[in-house]
C-alpha atoms as a PDB file:
ATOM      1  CA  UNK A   1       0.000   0.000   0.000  1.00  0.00           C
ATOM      2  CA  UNK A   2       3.108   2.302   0.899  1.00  0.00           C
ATOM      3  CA  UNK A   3       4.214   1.512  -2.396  1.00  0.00           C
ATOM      4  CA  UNK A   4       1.164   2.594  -4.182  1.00  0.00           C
ATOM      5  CA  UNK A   5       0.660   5.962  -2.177  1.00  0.00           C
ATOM      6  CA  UNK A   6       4.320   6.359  -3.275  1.00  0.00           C
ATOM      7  CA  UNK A   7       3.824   6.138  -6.852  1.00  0.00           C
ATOM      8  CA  UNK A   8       0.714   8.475  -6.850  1.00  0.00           C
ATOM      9  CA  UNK A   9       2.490  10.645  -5.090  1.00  0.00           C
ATOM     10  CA  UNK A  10       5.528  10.568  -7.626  1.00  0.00           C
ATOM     11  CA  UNK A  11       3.098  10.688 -10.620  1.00  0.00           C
ATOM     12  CA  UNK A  12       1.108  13.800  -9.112  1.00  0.00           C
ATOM     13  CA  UNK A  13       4.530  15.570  -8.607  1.00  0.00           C
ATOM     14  CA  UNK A  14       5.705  14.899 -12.227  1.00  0.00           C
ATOM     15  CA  UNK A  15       2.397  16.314 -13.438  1.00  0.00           C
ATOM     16  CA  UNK A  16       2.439  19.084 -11.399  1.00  0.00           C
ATOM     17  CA  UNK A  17       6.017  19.642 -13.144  1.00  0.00           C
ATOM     18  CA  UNK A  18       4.744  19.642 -16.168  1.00  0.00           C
ATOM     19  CA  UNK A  19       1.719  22.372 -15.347  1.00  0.00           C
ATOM     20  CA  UNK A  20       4.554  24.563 -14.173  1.00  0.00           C
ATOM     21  CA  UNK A  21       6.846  24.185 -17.031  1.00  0.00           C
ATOM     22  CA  UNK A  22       3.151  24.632 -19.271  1.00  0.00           C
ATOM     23  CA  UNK A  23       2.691  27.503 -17.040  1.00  0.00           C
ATOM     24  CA  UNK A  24       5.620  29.554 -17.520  1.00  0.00           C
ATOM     25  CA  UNK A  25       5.641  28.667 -21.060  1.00  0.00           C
ATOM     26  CA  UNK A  26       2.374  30.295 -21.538  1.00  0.00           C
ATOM     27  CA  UNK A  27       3.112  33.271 -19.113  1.00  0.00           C
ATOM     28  CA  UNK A  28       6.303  33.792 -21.856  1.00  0.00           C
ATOM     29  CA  UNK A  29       4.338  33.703 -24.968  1.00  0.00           C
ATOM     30  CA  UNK A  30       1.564  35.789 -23.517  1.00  0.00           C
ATOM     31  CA  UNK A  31       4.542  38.688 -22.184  1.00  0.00           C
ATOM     32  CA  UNK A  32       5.652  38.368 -25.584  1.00  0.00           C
ATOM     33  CA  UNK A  33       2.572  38.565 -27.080  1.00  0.00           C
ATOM     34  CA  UNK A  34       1.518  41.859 -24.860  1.00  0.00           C
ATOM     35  CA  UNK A  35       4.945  43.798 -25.697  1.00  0.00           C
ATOM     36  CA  UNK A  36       4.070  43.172 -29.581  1.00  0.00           C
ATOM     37  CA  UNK A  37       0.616  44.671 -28.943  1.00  0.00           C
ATOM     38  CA  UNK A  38       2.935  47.533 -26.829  1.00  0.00           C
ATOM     39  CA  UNK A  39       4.836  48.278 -29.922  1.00  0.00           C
ATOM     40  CA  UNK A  40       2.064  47.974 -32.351  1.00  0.00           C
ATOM     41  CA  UNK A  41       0.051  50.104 -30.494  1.00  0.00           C
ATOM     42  CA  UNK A  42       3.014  52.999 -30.194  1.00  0.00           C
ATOM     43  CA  UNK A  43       3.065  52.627 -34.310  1.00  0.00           C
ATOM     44  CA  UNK A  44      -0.423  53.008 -34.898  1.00  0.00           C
ATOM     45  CA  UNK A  45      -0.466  56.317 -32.010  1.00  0.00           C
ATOM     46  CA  UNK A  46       2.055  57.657 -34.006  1.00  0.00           C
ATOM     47  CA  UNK A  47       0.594  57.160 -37.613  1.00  0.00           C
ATOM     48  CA  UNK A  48      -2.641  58.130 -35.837  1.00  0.00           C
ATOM     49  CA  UNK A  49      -1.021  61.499 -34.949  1.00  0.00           C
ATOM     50  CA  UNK A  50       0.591  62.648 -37.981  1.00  0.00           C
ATOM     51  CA  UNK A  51      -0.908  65.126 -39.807  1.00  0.00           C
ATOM     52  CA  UNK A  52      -2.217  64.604 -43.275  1.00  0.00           C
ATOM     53  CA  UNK A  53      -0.996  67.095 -45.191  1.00  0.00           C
ATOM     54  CA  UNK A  54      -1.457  66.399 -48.884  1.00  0.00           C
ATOM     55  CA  UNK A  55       0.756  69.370 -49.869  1.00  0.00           C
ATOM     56  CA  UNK A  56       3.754  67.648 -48.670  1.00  0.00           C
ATOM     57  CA  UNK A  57       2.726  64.302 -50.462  1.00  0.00           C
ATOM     58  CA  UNK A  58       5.685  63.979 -52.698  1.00  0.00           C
ATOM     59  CA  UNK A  59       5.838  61.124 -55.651  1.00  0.00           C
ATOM     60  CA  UNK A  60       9.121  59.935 -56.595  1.00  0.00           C
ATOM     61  CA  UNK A  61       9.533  59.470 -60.904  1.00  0.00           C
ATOM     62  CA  UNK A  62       8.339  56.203 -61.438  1.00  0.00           C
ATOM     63  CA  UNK A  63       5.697  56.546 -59.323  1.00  0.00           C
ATOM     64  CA  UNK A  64       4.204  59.842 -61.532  1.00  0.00           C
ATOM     65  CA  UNK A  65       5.365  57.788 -64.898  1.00  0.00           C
ATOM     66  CA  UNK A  66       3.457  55.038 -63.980  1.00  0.00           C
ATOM     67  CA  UNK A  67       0.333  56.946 -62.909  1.00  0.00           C
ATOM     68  CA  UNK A  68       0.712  59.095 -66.244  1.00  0.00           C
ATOM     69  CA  UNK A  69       0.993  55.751 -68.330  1.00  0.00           C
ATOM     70  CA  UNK A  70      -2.083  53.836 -66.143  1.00  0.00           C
ATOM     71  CA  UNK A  71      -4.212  57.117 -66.487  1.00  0.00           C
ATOM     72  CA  UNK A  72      -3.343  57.143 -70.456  1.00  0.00           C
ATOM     73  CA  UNK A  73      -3.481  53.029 -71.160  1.00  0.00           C
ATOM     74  CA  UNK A  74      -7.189  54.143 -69.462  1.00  0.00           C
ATOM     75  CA  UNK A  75      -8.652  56.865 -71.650  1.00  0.00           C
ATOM     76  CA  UNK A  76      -7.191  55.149 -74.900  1.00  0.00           C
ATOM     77  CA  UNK A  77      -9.141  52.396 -73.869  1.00  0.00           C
ATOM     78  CA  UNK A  78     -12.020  54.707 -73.580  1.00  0.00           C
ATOM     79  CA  UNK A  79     -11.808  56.523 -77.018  1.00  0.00           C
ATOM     80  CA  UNK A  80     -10.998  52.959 -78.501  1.00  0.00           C
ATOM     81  CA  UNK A  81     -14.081  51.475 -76.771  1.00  0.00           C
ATOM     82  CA  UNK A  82     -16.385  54.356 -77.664  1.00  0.00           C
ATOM     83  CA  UNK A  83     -15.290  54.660 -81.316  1.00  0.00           C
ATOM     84  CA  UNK A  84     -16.145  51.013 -81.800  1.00  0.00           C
ATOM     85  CA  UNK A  85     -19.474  51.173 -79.938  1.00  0.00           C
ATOM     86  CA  UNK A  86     -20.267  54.289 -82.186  1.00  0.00           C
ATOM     87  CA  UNK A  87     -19.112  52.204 -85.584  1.00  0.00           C
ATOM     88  CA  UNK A  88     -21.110  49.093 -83.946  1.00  0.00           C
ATOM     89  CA  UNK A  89     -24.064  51.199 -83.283  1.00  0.00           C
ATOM     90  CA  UNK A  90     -24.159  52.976 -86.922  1.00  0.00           C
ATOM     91  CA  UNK A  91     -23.852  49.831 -89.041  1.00  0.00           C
ATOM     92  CA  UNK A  92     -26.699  48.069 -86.920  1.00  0.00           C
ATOM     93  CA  UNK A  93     -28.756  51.173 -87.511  1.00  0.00           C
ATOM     94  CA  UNK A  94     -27.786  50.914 -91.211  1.00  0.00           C
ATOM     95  CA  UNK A  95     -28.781  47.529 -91.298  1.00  0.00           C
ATOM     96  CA  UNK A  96     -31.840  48.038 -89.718  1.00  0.00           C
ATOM     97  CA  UNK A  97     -32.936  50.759 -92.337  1.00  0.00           C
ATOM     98  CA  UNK A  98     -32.081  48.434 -94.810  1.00  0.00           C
ATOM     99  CA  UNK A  99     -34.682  46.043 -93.380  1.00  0.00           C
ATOM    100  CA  UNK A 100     -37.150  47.992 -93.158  1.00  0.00           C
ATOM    101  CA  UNK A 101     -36.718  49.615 -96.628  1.00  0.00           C
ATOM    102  CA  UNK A 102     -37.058  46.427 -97.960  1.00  0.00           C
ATOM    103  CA  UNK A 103     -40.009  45.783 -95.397  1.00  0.00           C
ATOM    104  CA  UNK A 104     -41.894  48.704 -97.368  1.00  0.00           C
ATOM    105  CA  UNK A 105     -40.527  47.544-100.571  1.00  0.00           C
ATOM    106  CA  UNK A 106     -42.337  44.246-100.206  1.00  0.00           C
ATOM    107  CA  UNK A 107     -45.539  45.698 -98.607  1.00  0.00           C
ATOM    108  CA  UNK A 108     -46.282  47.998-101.614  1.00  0.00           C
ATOM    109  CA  UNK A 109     -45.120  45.527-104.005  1.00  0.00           C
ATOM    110  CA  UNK A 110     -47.836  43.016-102.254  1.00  0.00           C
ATOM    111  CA  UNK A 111     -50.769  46.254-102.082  1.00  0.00           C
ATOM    112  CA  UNK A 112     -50.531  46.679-105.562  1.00  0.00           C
ATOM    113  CA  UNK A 113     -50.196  43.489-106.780  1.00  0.00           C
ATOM    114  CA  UNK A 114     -53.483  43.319-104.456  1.00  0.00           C
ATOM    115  CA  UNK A 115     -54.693  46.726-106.361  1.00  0.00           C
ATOM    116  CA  UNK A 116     -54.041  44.616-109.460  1.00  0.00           C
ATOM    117  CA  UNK A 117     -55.861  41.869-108.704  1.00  0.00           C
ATOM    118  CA  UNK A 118     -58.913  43.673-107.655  1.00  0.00           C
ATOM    119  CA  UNK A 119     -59.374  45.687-110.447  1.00  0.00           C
ATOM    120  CA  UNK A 120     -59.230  42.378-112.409  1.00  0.00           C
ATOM    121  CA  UNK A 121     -61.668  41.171-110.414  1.00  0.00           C
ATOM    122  CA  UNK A 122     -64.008  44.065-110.390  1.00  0.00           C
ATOM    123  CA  UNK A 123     -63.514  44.246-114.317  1.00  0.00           C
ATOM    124  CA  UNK A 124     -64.570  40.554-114.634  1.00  0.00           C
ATOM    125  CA  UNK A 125     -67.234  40.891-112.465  1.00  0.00           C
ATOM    126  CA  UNK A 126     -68.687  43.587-114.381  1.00  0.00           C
ATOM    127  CA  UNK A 127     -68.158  41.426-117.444  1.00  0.00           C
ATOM    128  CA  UNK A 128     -69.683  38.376-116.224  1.00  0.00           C
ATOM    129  CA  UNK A 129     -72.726  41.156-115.197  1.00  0.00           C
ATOM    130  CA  UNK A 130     -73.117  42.724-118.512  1.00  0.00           C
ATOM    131  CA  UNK A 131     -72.971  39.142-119.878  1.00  0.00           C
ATOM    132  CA  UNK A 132     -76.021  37.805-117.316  1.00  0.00           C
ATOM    133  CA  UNK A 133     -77.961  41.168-118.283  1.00  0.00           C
ATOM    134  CA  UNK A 134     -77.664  40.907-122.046  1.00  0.00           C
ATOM    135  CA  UNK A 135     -79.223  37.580-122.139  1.00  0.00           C
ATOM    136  CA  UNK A 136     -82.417  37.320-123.035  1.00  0.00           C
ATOM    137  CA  UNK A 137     -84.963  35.735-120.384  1.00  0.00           C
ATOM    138  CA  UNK A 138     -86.348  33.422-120.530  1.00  0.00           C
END
């Protein structure tokens, strides 16, 4: 029994060891951890307090050559877009007149092909009634 106490004594000691060791572990991560946030915090007070002056904002070369070059590449674009919208927009008009044209082409053509054939008709009907008139009764 001795023997037993013993060994549950040992094994509560070598996991108490190992809390501690844990412990401090911890305790060094999280004082790490809190002078970060320390420094971080100093950065951000300092950006915070600067004054924005956009008078002072300087651009080195590049920086302007690119921004000239991005800005241009963009309105090129633009003008290139728009031009071919306008040609797009022009021929489908065109094309559209065309249709119809040929719309009122084929309408008249059909009306007085219809004009013909009604005068036809009215000039064989009044045939066909001078015919049944002339004839004698009988």
């Amino acid at each position: 029994m001795l023997q037993m106490v013993d060994q549950n004594h040992r094994m509560a000691e070598e996991g108490h060891h190992r809390l501690r060791t844990d412990w401090r572990q911890l305790e060094r991560r999280v004082e790490t951890l809190e002078a970060a946030t320390r420094v971080a915090d100093v950065r951000f007070t300092k950006i915070e307090n600067t004054p924005q002056d956009v008078t002072k904002l300087q651009f080195g070369a590049r920086t302007v050559v690119t921004i000239v070059v991005a800005c241009a590449g963009l309105a090129v674009g633009q003008i290139t877009l728009n031009a071919k919208l306008e040609a797009n927009l022009k021929a489908q008009i065109e094309q559209n007149a065309k249709i119809q044209d040929e719309r009122y082409n084929l309408q008249k053509s059909s009306q007085d092909e219809l004009r013909k054939r009604f005068e036809l008709l009215q000039f064989e009907f009044g045939s066909l009634k001078d015919t049944v008139l002339r004839q004698p009764r009988r």
